[in-house]
N, C-alpha and C. Protein backbone atom coordinates (compact mmCIF):
# COMPACT_ATOMS: atom_id res chain seq x y z
N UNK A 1 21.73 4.35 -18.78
CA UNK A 1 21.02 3.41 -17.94
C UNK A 1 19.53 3.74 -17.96
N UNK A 2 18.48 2.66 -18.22
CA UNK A 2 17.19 2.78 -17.92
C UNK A 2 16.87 3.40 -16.75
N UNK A 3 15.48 3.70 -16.62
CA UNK A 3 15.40 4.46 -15.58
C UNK A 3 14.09 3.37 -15.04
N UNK A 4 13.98 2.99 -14.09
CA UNK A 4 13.09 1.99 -13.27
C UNK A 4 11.87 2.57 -12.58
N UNK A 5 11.10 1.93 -13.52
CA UNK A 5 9.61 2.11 -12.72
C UNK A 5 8.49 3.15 -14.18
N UNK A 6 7.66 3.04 -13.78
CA UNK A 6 7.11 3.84 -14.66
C UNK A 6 7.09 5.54 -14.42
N UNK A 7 7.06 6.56 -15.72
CA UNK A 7 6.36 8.00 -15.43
C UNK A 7 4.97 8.16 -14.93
N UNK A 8 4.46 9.13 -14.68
CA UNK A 8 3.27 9.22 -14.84
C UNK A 8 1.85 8.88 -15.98
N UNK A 9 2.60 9.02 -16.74
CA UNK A 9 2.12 8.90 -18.27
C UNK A 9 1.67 7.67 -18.62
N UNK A 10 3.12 6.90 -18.46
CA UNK A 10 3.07 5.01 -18.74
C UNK A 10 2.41 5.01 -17.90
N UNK A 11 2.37 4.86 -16.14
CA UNK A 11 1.47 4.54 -15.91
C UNK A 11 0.10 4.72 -15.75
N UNK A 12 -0.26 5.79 -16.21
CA UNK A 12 -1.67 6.16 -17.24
C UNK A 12 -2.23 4.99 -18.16
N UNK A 13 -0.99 5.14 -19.31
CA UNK A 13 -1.33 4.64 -20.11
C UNK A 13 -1.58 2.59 -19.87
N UNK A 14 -0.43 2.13 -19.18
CA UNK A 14 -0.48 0.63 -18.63
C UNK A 14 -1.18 0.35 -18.14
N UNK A 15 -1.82 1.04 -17.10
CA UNK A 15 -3.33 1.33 -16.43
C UNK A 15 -4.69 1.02 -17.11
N UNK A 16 -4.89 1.72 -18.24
CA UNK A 16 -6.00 2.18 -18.80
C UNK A 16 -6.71 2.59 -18.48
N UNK A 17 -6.37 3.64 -17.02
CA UNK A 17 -7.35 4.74 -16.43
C UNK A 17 -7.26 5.79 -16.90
N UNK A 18 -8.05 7.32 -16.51
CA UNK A 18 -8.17 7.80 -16.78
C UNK A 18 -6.93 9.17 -15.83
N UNK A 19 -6.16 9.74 -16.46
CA UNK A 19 -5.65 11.03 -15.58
C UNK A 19 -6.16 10.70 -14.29
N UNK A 20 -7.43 11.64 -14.17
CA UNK A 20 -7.57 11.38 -13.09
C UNK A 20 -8.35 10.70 -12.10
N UNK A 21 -8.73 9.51 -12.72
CA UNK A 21 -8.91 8.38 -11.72
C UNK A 21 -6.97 8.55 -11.16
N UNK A 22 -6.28 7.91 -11.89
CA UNK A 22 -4.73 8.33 -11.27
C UNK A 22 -4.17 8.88 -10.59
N UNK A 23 -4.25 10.46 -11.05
CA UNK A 23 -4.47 11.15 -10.25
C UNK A 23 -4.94 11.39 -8.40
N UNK A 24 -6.05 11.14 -8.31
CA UNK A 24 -6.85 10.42 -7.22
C UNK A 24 -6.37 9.94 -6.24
N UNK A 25 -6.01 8.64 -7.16
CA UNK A 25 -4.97 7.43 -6.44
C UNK A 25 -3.89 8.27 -5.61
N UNK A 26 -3.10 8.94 -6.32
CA UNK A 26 -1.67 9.51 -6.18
C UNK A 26 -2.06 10.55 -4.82
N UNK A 27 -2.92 11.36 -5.27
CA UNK A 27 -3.73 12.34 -4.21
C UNK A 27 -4.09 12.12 -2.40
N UNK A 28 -4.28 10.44 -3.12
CA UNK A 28 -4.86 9.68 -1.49
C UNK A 28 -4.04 8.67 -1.28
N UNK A 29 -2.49 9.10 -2.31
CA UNK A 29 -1.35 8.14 -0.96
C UNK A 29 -1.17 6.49 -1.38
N UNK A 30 -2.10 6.35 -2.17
CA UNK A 30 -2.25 4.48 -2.45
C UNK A 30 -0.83 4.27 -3.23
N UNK A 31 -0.67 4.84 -4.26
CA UNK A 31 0.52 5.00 -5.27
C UNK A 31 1.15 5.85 -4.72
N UNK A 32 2.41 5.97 -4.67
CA UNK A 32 3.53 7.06 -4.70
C UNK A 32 4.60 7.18 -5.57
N UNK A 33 4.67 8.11 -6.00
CA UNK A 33 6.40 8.28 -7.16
C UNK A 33 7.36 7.76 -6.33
N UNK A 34 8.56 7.30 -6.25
CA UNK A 34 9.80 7.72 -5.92
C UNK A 34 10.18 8.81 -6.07
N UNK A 35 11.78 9.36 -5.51
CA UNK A 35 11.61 10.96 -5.48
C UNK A 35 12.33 11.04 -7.09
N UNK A 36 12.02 10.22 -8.04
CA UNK A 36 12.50 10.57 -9.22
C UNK A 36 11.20 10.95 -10.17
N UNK A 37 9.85 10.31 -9.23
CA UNK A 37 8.85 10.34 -10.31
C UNK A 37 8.26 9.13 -10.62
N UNK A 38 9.06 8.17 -10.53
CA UNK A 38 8.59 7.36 -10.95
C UNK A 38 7.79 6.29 -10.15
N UNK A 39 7.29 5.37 -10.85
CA UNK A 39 5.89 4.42 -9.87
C UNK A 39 6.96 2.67 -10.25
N UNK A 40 6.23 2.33 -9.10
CA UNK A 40 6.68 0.79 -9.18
C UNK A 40 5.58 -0.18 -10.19
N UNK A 41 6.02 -1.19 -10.46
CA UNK A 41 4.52 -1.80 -11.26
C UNK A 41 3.81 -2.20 -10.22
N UNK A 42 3.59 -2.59 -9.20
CA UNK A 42 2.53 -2.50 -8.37
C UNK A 42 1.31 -1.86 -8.26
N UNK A 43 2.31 -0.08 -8.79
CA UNK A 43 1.31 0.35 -8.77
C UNK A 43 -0.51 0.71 -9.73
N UNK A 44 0.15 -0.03 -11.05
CA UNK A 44 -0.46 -0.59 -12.08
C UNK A 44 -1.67 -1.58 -11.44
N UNK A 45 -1.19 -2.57 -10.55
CA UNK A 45 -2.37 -3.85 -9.94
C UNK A 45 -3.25 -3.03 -9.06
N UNK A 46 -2.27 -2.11 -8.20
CA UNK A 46 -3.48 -1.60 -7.19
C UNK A 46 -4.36 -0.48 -7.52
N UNK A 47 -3.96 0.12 -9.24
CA UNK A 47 -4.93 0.56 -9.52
C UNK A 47 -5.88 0.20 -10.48
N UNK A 48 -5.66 -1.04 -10.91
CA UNK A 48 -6.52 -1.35 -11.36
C UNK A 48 -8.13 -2.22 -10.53
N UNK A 49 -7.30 -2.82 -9.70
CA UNK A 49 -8.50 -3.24 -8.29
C UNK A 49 -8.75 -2.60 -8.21
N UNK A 50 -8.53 -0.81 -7.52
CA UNK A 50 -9.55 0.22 -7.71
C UNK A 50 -10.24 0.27 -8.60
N UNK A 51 -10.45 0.34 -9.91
CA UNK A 51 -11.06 0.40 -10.86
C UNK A 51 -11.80 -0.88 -11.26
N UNK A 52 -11.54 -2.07 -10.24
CA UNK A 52 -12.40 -3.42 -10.64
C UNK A 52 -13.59 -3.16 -9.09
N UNK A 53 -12.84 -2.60 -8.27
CA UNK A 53 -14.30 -1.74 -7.26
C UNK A 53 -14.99 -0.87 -7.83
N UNK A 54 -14.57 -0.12 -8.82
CA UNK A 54 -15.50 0.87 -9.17
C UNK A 54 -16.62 0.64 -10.03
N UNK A 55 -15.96 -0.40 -11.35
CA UNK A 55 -16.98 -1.18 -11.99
C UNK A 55 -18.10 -2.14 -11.32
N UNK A 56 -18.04 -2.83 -10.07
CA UNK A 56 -19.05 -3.12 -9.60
C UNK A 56 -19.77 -2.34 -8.71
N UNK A 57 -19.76 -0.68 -9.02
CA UNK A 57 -20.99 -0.13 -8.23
C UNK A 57 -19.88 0.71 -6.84
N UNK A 58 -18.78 0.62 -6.67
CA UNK A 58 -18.20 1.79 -5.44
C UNK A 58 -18.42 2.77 -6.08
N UNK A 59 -18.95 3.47 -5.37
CA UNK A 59 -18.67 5.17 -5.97
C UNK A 59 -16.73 5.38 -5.72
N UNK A 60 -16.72 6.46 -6.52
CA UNK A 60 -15.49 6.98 -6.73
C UNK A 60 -14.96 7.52 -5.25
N UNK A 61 -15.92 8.71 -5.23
CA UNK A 61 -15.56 9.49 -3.53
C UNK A 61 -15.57 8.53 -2.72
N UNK A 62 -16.52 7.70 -2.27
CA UNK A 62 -16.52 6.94 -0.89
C UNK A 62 -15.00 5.94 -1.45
N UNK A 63 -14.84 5.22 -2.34
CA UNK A 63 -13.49 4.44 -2.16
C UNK A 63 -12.36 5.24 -2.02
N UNK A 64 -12.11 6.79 -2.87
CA UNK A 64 -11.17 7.57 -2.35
C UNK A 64 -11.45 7.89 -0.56
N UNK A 65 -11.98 8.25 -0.18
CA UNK A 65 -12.74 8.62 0.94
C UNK A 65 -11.78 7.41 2.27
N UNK A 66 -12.06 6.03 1.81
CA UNK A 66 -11.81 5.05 2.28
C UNK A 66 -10.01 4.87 2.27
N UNK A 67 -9.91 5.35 0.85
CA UNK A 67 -8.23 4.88 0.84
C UNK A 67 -7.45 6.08 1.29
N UNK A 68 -8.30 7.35 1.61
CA UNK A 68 -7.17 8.22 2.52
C UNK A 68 -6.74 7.42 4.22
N UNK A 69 -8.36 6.94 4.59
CA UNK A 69 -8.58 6.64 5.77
C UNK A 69 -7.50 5.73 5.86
N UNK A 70 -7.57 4.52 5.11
CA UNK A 70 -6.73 3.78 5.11
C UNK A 70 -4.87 3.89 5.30
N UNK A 71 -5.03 4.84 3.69
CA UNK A 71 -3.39 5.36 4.07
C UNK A 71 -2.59 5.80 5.22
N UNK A 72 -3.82 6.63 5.94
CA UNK A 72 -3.29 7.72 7.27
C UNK A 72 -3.19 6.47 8.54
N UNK A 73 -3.69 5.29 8.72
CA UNK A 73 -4.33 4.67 9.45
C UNK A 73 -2.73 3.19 9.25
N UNK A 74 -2.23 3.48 8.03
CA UNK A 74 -1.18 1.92 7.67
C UNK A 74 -0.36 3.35 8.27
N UNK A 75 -0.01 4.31 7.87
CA UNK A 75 1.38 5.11 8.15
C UNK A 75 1.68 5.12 9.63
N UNK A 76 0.56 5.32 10.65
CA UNK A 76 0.77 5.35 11.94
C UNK A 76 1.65 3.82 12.73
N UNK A 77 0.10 3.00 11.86
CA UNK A 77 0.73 1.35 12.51
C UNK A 77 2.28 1.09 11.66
N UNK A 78 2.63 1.41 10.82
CA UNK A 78 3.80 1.40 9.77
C UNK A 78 4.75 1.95 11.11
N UNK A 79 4.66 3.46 11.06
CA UNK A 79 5.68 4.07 12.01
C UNK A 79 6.16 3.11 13.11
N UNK A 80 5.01 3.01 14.37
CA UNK A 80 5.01 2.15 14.84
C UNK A 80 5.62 1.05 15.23
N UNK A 81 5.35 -0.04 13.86
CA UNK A 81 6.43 -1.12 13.64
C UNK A 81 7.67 -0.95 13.23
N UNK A 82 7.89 -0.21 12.63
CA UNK A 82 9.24 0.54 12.43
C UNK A 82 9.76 0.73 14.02
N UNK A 83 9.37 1.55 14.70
CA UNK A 83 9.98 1.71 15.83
C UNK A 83 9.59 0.41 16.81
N UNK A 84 9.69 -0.59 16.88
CA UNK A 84 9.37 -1.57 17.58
C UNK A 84 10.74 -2.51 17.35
N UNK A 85 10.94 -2.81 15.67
CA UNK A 85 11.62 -3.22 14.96
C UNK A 85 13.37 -2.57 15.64
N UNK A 86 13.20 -1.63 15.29
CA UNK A 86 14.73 -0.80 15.65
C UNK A 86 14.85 -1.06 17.29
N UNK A 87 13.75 -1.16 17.88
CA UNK A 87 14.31 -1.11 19.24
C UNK A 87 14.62 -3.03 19.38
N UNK A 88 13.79 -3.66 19.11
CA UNK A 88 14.18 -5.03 19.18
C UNK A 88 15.53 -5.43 18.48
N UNK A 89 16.31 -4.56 17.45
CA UNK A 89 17.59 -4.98 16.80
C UNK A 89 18.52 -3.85 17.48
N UNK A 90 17.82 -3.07 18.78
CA UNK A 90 19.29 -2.37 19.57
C UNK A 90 19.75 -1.25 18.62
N UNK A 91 19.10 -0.51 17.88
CA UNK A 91 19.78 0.43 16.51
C UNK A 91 19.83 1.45 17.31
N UNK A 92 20.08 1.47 18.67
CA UNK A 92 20.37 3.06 19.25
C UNK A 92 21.86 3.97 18.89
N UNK A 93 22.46 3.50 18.74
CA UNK A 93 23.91 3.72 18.09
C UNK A 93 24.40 3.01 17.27
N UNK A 94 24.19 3.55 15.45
CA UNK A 94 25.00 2.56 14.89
C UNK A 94 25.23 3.52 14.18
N UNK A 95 26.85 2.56 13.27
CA UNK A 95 27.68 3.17 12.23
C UNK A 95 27.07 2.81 10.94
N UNK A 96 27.90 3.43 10.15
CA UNK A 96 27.05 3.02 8.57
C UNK A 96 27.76 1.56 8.30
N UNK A 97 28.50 0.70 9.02
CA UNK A 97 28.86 -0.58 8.95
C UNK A 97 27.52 -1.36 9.52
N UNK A 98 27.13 -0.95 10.75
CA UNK A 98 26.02 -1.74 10.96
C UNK A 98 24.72 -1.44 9.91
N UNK A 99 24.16 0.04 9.42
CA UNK A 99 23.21 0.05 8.58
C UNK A 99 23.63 -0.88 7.62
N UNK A 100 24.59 -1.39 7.19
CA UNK A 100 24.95 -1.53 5.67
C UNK A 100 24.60 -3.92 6.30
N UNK A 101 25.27 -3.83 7.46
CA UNK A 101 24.50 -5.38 8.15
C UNK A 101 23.43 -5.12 7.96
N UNK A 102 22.13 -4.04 8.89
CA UNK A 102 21.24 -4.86 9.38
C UNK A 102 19.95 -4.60 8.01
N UNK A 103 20.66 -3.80 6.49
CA UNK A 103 19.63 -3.79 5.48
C UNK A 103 19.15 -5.09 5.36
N UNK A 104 19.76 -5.90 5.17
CA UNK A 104 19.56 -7.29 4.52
C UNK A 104 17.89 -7.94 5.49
N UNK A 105 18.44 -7.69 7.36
CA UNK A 105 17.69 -7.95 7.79
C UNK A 105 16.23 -7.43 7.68
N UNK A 106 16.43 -6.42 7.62
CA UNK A 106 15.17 -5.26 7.75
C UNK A 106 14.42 -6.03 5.97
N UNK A 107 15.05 -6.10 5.24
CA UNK A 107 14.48 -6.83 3.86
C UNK A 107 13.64 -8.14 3.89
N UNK A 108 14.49 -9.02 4.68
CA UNK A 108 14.01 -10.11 5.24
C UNK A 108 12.54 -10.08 6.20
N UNK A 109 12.71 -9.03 6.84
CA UNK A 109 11.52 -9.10 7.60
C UNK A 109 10.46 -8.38 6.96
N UNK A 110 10.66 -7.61 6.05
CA UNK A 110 9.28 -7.01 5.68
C UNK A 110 8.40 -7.47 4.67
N UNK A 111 8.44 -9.02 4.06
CA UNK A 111 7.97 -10.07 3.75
C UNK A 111 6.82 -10.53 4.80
N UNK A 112 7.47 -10.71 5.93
CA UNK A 112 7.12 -11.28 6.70
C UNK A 112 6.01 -10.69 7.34
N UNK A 113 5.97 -9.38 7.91
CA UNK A 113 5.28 -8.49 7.83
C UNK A 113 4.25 -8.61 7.28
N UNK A 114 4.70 -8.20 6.09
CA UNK A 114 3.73 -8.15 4.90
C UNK A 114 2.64 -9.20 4.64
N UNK A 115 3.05 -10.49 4.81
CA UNK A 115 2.26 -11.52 5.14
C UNK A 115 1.33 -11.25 6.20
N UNK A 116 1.89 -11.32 7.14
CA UNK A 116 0.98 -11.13 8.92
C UNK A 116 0.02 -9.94 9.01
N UNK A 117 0.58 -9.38 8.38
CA UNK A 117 -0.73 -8.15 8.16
C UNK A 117 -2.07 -8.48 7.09
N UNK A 118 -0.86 -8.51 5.58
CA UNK A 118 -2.32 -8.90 4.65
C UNK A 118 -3.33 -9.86 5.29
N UNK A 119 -2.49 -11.62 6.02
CA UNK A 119 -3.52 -12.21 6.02
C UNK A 119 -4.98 -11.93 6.96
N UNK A 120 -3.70 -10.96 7.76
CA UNK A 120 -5.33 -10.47 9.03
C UNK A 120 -6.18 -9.80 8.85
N UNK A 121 -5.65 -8.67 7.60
CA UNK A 121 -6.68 -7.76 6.79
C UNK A 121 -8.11 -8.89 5.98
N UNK A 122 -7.07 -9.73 5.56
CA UNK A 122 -7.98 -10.28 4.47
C UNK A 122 -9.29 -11.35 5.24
N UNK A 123 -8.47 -11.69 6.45
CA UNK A 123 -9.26 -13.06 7.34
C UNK A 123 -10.50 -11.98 8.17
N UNK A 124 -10.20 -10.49 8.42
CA UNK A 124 -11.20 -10.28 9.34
C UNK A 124 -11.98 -9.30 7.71
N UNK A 125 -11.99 -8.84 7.21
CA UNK A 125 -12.74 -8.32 5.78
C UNK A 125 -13.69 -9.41 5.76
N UNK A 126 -13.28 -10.45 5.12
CA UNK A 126 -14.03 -12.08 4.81
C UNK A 126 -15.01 -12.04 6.06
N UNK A 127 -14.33 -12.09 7.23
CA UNK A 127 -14.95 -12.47 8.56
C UNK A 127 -16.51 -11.40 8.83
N UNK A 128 -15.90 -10.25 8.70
CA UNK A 128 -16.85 -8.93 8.90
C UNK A 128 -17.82 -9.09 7.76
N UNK A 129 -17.47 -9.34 6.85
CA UNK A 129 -18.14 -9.12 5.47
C UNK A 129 -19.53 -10.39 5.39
N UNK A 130 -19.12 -11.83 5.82
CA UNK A 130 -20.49 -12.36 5.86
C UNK A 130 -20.88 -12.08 7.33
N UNK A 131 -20.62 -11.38 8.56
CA UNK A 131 -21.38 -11.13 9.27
C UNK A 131 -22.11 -10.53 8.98
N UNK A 132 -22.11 -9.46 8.53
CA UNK A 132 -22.81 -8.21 7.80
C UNK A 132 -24.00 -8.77 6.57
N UNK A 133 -23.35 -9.67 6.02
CA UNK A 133 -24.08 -9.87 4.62
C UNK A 133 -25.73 -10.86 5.70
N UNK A 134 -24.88 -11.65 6.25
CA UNK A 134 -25.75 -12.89 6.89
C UNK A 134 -27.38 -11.64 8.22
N UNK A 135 -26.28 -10.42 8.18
CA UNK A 135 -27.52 -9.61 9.37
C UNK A 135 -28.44 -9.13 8.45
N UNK A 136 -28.62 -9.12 7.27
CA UNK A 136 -29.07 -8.47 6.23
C UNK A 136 -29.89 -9.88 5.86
N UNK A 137 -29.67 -10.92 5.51
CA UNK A 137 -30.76 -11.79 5.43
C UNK A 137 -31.50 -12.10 6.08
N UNK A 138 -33.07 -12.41 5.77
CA UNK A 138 -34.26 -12.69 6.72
C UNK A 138 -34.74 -13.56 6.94
C-alpha cells in the first residue's frame, strides 16, 4: 500500500524551496508531519504563499516571527472550540459506539468552522489593511 502524503524530501522538492526555508515552516508549526512523517499537500500551497510573501519584500524572520505567533494563538482558540464543541454534543460519557457516531459529525462541522474563521480572518486583514494603508496617505 502507498503511503499518503508527502516525505520531507518530496515536499522539498514539490515545493521548490529551499531545506530550510522548510524547515522553518516545520519549526514554527505552519506544516506538520503526521506521526508517520509525512505532510499533507496543503502543505505544499501554504508554503509556497510563504515564499510568494517573501518574494515581495517580507523578511524571512519577521514572517517566521509572525507564524509562530500565529500558530500558538489558532492552538489556544482551536482548544477552545474543541471544548465548546464536546460540551454542546454532551461527550461527557461516551463509548467507542458513540465516538465511531459522532466522527462523521465532528467532520461535518469542521468545514464549517473553517469557513467562519477564514472569512473573518480574511474580512478584518482587508479591513485593517486599507485602514492602515489610507492613515499613511496625505
Amino acid at each position: 500500500m502507498a503511503e499518503e502524503g508527502l516525505s520531507r524530501a518530496e515536499l522539498i522538492e514539490v515545493s521548490g524551496l529551499m531545506s530550510e526555508q522548510v524547515d522553518l515552516a516545520i519549526d514554527a508549526g505552519l506544516v506538520i508531519p503526521d506521526g508517520f512523517g509525512r505532510f499533507k499537500e496543503d502543505a505544499v500551497t501554504m508554503l509556497q504563499a510563504g515564499a510568494a510573501l517573501v518574494s515581495v519584500g517580507v523578511s524571512v524572520p519577521d514572517l517566521a516571527r509572525l507564524a509562530v505567533r500565529h500558530a500558538r494563538n489558532v492552538e489556544a482558540v482551536v482548544d477552545e472550540a474543541v471544548d465548546l464543541f464536546l460540551a454542546a454534543m454532551g461527550t461527557e460519557n461516551l463509548d467507542s459506539d458513540d465516538l465511531e457516531n459522532l466522527t462523521p459529525l465532528v467532520e461535518a462541522l469542521v468545514p464549517q468552522v473553517v469557513a467562519l474563521v477564514g472569512e473573518h480572518f480574511r474580512r478584518t486583514l482587508l479591513s485593517r489593511a486599507a485602514a492602515r494603508l489610507a492613515e499613511r496617505v496625505q
